[in-house]
Each structure stands twice: as structure tokens, then as C-alpha cells.
C-alpha atoms as a PDB file:
ATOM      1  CA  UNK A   1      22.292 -25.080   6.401  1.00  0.00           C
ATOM      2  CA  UNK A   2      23.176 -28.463   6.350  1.00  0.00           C
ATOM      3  CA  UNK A   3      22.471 -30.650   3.208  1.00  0.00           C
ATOM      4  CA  UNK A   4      19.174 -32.909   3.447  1.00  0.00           C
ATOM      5  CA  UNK A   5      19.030 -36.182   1.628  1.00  0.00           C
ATOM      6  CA  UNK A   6      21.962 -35.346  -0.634  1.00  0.00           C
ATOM      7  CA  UNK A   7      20.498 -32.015  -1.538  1.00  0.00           C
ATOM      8  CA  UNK A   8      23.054 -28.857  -1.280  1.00  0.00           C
ATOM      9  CA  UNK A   9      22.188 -25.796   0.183  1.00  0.00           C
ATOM     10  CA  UNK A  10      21.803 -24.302  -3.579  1.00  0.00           C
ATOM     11  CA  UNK A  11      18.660 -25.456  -3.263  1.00  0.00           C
ATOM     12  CA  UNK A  12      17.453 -22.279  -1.034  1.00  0.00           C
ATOM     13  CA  UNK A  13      18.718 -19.969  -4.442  1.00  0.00           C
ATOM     14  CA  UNK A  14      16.857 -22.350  -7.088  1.00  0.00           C
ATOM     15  CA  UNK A  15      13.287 -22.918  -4.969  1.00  0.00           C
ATOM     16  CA  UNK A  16      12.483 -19.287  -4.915  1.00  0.00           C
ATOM     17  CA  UNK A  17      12.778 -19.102  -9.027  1.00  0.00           C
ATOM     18  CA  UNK A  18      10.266 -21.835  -9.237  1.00  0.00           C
ATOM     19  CA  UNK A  19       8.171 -20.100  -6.843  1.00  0.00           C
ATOM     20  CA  UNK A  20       8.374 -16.752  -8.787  1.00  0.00           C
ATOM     21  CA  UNK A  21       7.089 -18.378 -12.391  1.00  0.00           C
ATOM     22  CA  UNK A  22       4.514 -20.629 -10.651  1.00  0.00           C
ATOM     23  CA  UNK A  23       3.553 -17.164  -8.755  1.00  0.00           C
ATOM     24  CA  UNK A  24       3.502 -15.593 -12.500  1.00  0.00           C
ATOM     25  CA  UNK A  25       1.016 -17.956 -13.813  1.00  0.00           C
ATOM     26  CA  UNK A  26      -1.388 -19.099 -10.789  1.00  0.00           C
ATOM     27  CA  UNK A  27      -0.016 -22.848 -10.717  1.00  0.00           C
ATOM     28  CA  UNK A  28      -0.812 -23.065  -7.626  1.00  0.00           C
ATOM     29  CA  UNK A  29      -0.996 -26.707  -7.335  1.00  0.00           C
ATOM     30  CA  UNK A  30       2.669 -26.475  -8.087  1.00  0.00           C
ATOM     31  CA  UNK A  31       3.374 -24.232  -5.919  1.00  0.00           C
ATOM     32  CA  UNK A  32       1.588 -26.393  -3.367  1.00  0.00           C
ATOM     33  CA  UNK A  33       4.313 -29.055  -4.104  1.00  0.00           C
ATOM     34  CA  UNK A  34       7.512 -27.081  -3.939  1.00  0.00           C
ATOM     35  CA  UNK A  35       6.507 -26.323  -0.635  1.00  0.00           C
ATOM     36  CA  UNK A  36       5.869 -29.527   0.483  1.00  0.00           C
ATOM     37  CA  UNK A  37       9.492 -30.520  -0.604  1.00  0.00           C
ATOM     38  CA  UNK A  38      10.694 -27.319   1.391  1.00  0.00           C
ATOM     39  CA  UNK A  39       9.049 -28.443   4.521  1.00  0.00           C
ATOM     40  CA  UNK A  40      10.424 -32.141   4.046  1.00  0.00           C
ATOM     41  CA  UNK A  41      13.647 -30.583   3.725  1.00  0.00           C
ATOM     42  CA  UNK A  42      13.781 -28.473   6.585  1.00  0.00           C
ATOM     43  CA  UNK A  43      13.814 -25.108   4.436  1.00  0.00           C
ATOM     44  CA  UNK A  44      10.718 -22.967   5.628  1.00  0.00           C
ATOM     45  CA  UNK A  45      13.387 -21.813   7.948  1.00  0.00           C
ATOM     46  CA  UNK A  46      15.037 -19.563   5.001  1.00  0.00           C
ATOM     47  CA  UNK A  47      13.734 -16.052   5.039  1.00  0.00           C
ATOM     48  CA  UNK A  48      14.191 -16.006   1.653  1.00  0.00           C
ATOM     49  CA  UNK A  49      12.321 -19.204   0.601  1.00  0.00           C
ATOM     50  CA  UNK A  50       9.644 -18.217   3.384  1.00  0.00           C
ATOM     51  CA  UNK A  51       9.451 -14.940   1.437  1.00  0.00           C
ATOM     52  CA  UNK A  52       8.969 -16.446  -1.847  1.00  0.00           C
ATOM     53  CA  UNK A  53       6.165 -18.727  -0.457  1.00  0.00           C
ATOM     54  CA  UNK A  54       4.718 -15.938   0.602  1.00  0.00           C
ATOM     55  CA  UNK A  55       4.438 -13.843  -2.608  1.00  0.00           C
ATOM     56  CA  UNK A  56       3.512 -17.204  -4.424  1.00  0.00           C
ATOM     57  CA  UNK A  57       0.649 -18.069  -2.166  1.00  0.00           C
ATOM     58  CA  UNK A  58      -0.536 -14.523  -2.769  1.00  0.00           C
ATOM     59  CA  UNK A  59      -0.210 -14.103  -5.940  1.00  0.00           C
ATOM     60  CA  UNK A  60      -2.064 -17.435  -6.488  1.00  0.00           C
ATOM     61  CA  UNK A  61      -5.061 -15.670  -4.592  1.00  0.00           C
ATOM     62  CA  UNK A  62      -4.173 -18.303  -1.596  1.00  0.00           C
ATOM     63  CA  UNK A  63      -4.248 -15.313   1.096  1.00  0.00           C
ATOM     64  CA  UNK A  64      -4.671 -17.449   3.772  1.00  0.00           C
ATOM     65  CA  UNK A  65      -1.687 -19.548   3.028  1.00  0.00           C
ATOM     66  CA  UNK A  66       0.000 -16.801   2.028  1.00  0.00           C
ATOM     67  CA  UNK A  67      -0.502 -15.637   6.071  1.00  0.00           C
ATOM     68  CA  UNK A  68      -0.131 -19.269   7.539  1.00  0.00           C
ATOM     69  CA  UNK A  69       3.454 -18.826   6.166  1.00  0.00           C
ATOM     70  CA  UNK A  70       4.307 -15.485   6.796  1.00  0.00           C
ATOM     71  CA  UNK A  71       2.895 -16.173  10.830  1.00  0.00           C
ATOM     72  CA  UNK A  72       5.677 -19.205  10.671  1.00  0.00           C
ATOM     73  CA  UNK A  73       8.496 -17.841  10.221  1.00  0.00           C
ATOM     74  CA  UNK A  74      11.529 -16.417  12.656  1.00  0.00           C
ATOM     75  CA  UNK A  75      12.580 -13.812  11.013  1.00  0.00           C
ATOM     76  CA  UNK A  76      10.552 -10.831   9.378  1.00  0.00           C
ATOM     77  CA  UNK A  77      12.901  -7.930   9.042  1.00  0.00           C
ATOM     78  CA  UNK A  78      12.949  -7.044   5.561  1.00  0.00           C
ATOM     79  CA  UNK A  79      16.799  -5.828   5.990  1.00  0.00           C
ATOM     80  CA  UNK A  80      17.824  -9.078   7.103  1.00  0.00           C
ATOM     81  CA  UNK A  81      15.656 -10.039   4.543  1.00  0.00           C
ATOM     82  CA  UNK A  82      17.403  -8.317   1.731  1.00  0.00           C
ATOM     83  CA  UNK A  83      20.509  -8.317   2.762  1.00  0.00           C
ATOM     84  CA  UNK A  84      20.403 -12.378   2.483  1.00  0.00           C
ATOM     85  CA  UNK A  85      19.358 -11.906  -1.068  1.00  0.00           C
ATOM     86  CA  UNK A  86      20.621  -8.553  -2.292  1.00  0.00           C
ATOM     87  CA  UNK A  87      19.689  -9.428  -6.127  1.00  0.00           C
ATOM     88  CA  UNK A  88      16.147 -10.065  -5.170  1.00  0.00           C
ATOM     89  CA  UNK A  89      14.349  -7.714  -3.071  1.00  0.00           C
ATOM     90  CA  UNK A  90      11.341  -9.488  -2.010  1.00  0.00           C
ATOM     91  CA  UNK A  91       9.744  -7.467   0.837  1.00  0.00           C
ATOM     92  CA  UNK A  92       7.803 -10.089   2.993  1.00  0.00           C
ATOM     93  CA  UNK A  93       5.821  -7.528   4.852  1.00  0.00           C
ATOM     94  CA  UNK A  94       4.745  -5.598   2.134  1.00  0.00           C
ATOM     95  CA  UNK A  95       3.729  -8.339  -0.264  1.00  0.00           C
ATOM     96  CA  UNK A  96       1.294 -10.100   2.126  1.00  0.00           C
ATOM     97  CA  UNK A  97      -0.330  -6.742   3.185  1.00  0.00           C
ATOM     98  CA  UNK A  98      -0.856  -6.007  -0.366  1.00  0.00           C
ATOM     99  CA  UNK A  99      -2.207  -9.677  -0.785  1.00  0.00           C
ATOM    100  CA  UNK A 100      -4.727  -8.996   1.457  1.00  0.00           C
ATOM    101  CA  UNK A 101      -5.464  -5.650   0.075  1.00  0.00           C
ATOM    102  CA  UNK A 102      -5.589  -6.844  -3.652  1.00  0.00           C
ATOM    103  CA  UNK A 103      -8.362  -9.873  -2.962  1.00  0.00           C
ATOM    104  CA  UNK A 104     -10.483  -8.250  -0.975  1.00  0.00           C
ATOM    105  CA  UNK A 105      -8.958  -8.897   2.879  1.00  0.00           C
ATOM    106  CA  UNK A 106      -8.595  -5.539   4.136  1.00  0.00           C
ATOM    107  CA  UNK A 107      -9.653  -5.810   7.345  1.00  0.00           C
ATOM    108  CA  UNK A 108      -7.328  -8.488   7.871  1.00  0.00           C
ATOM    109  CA  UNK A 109      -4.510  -6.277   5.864  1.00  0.00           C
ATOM    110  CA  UNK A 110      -4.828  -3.750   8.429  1.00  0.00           C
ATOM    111  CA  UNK A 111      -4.628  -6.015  11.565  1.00  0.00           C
ATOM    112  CA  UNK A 112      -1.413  -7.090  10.027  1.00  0.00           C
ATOM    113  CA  UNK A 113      -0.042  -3.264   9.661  1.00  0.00           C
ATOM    114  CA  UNK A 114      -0.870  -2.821  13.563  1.00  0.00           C
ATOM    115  CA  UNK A 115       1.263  -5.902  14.161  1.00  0.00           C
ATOM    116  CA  UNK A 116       3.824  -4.680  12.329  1.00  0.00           C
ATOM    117  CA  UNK A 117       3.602  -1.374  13.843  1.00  0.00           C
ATOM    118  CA  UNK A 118       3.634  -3.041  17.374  1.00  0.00           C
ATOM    119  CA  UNK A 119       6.171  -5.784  16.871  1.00  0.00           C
ATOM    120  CA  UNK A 120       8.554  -3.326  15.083  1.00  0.00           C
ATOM    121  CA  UNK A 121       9.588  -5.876  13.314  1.00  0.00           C
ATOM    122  CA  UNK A 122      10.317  -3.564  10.185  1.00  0.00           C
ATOM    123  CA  UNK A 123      11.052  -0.460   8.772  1.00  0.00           C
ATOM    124  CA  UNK A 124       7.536   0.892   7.472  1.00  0.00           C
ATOM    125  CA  UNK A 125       7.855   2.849   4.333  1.00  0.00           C
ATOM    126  CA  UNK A 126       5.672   4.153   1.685  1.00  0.00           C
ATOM    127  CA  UNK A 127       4.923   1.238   0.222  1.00  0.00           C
ATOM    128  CA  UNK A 128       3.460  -0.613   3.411  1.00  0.00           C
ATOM    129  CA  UNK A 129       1.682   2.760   4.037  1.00  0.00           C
ATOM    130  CA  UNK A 130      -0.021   2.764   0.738  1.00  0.00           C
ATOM    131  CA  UNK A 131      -1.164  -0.689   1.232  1.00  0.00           C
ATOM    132  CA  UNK A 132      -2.577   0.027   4.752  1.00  0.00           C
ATOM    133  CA  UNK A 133      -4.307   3.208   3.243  1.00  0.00           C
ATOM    134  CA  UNK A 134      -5.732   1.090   0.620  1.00  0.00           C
ATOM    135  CA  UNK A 135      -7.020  -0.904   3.148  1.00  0.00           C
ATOM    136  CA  UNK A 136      -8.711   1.965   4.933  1.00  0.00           C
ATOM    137  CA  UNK A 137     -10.068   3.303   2.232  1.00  0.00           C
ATOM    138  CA  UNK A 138     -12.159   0.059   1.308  1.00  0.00           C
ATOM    139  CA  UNK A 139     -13.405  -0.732   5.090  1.00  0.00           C
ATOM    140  CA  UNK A 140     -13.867   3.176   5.102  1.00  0.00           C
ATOM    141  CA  UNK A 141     -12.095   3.612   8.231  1.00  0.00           C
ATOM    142  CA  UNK A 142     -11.515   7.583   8.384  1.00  0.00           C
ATOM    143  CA  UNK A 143      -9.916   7.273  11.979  1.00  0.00           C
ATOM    144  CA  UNK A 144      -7.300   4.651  11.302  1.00  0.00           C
ATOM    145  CA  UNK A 145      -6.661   6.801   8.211  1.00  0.00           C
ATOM    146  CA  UNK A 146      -5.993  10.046  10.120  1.00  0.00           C
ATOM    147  CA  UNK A 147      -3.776   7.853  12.827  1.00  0.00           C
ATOM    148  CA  UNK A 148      -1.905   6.338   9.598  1.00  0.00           C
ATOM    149  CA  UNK A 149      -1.343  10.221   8.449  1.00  0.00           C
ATOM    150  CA  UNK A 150       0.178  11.106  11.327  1.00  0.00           C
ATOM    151  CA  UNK A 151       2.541   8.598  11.678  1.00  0.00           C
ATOM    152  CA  UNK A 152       3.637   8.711   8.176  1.00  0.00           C
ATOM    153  CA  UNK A 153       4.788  12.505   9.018  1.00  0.00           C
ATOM    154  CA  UNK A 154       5.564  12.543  12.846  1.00  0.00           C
ATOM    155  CA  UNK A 155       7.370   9.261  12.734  1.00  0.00           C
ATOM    156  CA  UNK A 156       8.634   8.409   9.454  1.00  0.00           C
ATOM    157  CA  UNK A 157       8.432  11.902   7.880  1.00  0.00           C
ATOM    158  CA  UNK A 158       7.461   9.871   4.604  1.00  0.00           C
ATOM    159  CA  UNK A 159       5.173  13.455   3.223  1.00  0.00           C
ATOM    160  CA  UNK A 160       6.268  16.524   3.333  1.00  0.00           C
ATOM    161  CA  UNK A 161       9.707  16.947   2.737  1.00  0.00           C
ATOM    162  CA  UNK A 162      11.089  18.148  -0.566  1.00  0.00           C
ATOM    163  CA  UNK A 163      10.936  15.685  -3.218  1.00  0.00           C
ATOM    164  CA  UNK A 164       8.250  13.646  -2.035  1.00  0.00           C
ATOM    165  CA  UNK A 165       5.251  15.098  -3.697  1.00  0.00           C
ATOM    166  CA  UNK A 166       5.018  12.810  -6.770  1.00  0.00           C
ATOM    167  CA  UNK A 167       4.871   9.776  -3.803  1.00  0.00           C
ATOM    168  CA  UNK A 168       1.978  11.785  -1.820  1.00  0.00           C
ATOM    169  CA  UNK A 169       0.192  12.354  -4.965  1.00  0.00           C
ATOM    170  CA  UNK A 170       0.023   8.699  -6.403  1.00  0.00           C
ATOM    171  CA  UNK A 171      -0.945   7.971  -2.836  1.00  0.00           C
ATOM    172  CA  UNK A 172      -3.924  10.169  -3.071  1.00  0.00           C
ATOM    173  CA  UNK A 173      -4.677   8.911  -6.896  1.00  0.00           C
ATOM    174  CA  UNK A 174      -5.661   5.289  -5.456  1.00  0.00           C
ATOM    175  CA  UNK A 175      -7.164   6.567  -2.478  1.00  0.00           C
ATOM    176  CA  UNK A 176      -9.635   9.601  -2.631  1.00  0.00           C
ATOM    177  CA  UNK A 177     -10.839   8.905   1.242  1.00  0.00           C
ATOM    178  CA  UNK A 178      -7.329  11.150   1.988  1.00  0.00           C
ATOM    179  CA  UNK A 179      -8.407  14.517   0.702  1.00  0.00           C
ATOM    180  CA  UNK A 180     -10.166  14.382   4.289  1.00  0.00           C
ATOM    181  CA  UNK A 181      -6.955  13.834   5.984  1.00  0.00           C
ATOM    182  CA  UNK A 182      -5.282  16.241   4.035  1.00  0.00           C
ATOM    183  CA  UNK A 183      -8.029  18.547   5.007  1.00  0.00           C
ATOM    184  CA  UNK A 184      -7.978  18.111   8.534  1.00  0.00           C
ATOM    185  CA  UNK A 185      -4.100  18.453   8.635  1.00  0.00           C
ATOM    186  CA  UNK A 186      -4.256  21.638   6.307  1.00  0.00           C
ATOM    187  CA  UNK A 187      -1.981  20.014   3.634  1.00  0.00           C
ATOM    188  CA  UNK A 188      -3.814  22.435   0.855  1.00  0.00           C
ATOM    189  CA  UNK A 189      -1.918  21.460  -2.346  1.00  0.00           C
ATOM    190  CA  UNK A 190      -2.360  17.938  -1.717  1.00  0.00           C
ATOM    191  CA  UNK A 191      -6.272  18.376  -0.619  1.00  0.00           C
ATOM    192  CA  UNK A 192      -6.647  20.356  -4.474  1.00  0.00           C
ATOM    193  CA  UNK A 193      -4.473  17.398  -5.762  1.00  0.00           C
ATOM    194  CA  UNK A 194      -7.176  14.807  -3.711  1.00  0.00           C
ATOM    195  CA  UNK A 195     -10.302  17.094  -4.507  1.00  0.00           C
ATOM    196  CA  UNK A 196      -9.474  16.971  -8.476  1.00  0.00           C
ATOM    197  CA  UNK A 197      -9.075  13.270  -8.508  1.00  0.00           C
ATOM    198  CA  UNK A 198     -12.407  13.261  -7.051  1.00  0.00           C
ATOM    199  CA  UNK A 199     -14.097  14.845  -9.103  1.00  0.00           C
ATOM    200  CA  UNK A 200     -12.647  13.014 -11.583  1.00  0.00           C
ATOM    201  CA  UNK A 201     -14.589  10.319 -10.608  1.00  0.00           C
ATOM    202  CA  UNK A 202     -17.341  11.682  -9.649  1.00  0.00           C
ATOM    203  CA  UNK A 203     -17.711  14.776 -11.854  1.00  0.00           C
ATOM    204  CA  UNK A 204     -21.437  15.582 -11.244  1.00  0.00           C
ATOM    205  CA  UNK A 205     -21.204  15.508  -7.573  1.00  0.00           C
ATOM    206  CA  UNK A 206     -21.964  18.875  -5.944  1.00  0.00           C
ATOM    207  CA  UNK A 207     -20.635  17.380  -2.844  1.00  0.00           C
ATOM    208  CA  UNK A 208     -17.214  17.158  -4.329  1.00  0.00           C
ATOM    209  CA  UNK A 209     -17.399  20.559  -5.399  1.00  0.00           C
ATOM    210  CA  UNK A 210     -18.990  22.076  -2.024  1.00  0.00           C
ATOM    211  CA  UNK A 211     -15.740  20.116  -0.846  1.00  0.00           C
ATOM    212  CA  UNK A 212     -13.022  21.552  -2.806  1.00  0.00           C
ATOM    213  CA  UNK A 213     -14.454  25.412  -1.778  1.00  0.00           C
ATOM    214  CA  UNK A 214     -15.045  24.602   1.921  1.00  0.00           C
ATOM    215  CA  UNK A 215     -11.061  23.716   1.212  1.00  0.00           C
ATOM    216  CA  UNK A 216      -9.950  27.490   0.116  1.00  0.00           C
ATOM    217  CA  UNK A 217     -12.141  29.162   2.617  1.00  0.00           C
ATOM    218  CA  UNK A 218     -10.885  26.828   5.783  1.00  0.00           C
ATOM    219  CA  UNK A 219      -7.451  27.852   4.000  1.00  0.00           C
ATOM    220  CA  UNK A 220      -8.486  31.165   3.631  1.00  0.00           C
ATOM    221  CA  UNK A 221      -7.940  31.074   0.232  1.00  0.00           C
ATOM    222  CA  UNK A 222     -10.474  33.978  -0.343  1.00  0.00           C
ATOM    223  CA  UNK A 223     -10.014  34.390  -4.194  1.00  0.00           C
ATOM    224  CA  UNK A 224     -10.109  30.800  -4.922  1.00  0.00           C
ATOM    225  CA  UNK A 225     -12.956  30.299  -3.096  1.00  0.00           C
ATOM    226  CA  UNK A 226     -15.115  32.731  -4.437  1.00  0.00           C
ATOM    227  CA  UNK A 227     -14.062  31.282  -8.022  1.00  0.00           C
ATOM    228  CA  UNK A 228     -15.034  28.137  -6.605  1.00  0.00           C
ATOM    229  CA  UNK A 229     -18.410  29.455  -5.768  1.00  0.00           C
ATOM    230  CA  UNK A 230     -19.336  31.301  -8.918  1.00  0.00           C
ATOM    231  CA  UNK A 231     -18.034  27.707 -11.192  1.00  0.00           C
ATOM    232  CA  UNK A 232     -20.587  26.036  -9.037  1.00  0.00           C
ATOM    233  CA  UNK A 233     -23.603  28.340  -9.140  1.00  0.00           C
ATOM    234  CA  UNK A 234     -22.966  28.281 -13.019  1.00  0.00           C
ATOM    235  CA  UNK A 235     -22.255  24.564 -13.473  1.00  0.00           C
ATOM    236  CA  UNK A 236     -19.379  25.003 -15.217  1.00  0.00           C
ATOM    237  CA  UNK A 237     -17.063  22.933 -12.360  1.00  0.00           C
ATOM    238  CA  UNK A 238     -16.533  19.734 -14.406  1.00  0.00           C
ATOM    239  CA  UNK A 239     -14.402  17.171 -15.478  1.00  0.00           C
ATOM    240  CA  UNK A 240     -10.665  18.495 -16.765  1.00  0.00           C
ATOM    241  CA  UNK A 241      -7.601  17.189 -18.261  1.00  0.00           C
ATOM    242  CA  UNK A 242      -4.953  17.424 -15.407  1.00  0.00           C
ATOM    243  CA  UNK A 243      -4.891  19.870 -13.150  1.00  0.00           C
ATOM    244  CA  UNK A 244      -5.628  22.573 -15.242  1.00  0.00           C
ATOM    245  CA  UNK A 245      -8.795  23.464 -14.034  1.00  0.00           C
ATOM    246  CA  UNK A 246      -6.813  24.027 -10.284  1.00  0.00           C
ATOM    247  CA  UNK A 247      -4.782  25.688 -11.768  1.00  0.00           C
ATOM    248  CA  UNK A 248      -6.502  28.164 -13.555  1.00  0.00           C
ATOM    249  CA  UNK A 249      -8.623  29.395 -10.503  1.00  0.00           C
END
């Protein structure tokens, strides 16, 4: 990058710190301001300072910015991305899906996840997932859900492998809409894991607990099932620390 009015190209380092500590407190007016010097100075066409505007905007509750931005810029592969910036791993996809998600924008999150599905623009991984599921899970959309399932495993393998339980289950913790999922693709452990985070918010709900046996006997988990039953007809299927209620059955 050239230099612009006697500025140095240092300038696309030092911009993005601004942006991160205006992000940090909501100065959005600010914020407003450093970008107007970026686009008097030719710089929007950083990936990095794009990146930064991005995660600014959003943070400052400025989604719509936020996207103006992101929809501007040339280059959206968070590799490129990082690799311009090793020491700072801003992940432009990611943070404007979860601005979306975090003030209320799903629907508009999850148009952005089918771009980036289409486009191929960059790897997904479980973070852009979990946003996108988050999204789903507001707007209730079941169907999108299920078709975000199966690509995480038939495409990205993201569940199911060894060592990835601990990312399906905080998955499932923010999203409860995926014990259906789970159910329909016959991932037991990680249905129970769905089903107990269900009930524990929603502890009096017999539908919950009608779920969690039609579970075990679509499993064919006889025993558990009929433990299931007898909790139910007794009331005695409540709210428990952990899993230890799952596991005791």
C-alpha cells in the first residue's frame, strides 16, 4: 500500500487497536470517525482493517454497518485473513454472524451462513455453526437445523469423532431446539445430554419428560425407558445437579 497524505502504511497495524477499545466500550461515534479517515485514505481495502470495522460496528450494536462493511470488501477468507495478521485472529465471518445473532438479527444471520455456504468463501467451523444454530433456534427453524446437522457431520465431520464431545455438548447447552436433531439422527448420548438441559429449564414440563423416554424406547433402550416411565408416573423426574440423574437410570 502506498502512503496517503504522508501517512505510512503502519497505519493499517495502529487503526485496528483503536477500533478494538472503541469496540470495548460502545464509542461508536468514534468509531464512526476512524472509519471515515480509513475511507479518505484508501484503507477499507485492508482485510484486516475491514475486519476490525466489522467487529467494531457490531460490537457497537451497529449491525447494519457492521454488514454494509463486511458486503464491501474483496476479500473474505478468514485464512488470508489471518495469515495477514497472525497475532490477531479476527474471524470476519464469524463475528458478523454472531452480530446478528447477539442483537436480535437472526434471520438475517442465517441468510449470511447460506452465502457463505454458497460462495465458499471460507472454511466453516464450529464456531460459525454455533452461530447459525443459534440463529435457528430463535426463528425456530427445525429444517434448516436438521440441514445444518448434516453438514456439520457429512461435510465437515465437526461431531462425532473422538474428542469432540465437550464442543457438541456446549453446542446443545445454548441451543435446546437440537435434542430433536439429535433424535432424528439417533445421536443418543447427546439427545440425554440435550433432554437434561431441557429439563433444566423447564423442569415441570411433562413434555420434556415424555421426550427423554420416547428417546430410550426409539433407541431401544428398554431398561432406561421403563425407569423413565415409572420417575414420571411418580413425579419424581425433576431438576438435578449435572447429569446425575442420567446417569443413575
Amino acid at each position: 500500500m502506498q502512503s496517503v497524505q504522508g501517512l505510512t502504511p503502519n497505519y493499517v497495524f495502529v487503526i485496528p487497536s483503536f477500533l478494538k477499545t472503541r469496540g470495548h466500550v460502545g464509542d461508536r461515534i468514534t468509531g464512526e470517525k476512524i472509519h471515515g479517515f480509513i475511507l479518505k485514505c484508501s484503507f477499507e481495502f485492508d482485510s484486516f482493517v475491514s475486519s476490525s470495522l466489522i467487529v467494531m460496528y457490531s460490537k457497537c450494536e451497529k449491525v447494519e454497518d457492521a454488514r454494509k462493511v463486511f458486503d464491501g470488501m474483496t476479500v473474505k477468507d478468514t485464512v488470508t485473513l489471518n495469515a495477514v495478521v497472525a497475532r490477531t485472529p479476527y474471524v470476519t465471518w464469524n463475528s458478523i454472524i454472531f452480530g446478528f445473532v447477539n442483537h436480535g438479527y437472526c434471520e438475517e444471520a442465517i441468510e449470511l451462513f447460506n452465502q457463505m455456504e454458497k460462495e465458499r468463501a471460507a472454511k466453516l467451523d464450529h464456531l460459525t455453526f454455533t452461530a447459525a444454530l443459534t440463529a435457528c433456534s430463535h426463528v425456530g427453524d427445525i429444517e434448516l437445523g436438521q440441514k445444518l446437522f448434516k453438514i456439520m457431520q457429512e461435510k465437515y465431520n465437526l461431531l462425532g469423532r473422538a474428542g469432540k464431545l465437550d464442543e457438541a455438548y456446549c453446542m446443545i447447552k445454548t441451543m435446546p431446539i437440537l435434542n430433536l436433531i439429535y433424535l432424528n439422527h439417533g445421536h443418543v448420548e447427546l439427545a440425554e445430554v440435550a433432554a437434561m438441559h431441557l429439563m433444566e429449564l423447564e423442569p415441570e414440563s411433562v413434555a420434556n419428560r415424555l421426550l427423554l423416554s420416547s428417546l430410550y424406547s426409539d433407541a431401544g433402550k428398554r431398561g432406561k425407558f421403563e425407569r423413565v416411565k415409572k420417575r414420571i408416573k411418580k413425579g419424581k423426574l425433576r431438576k438435578h445437579q449435572g447429569l446425575s440423574w442420567i446417569e443413575n437410570l
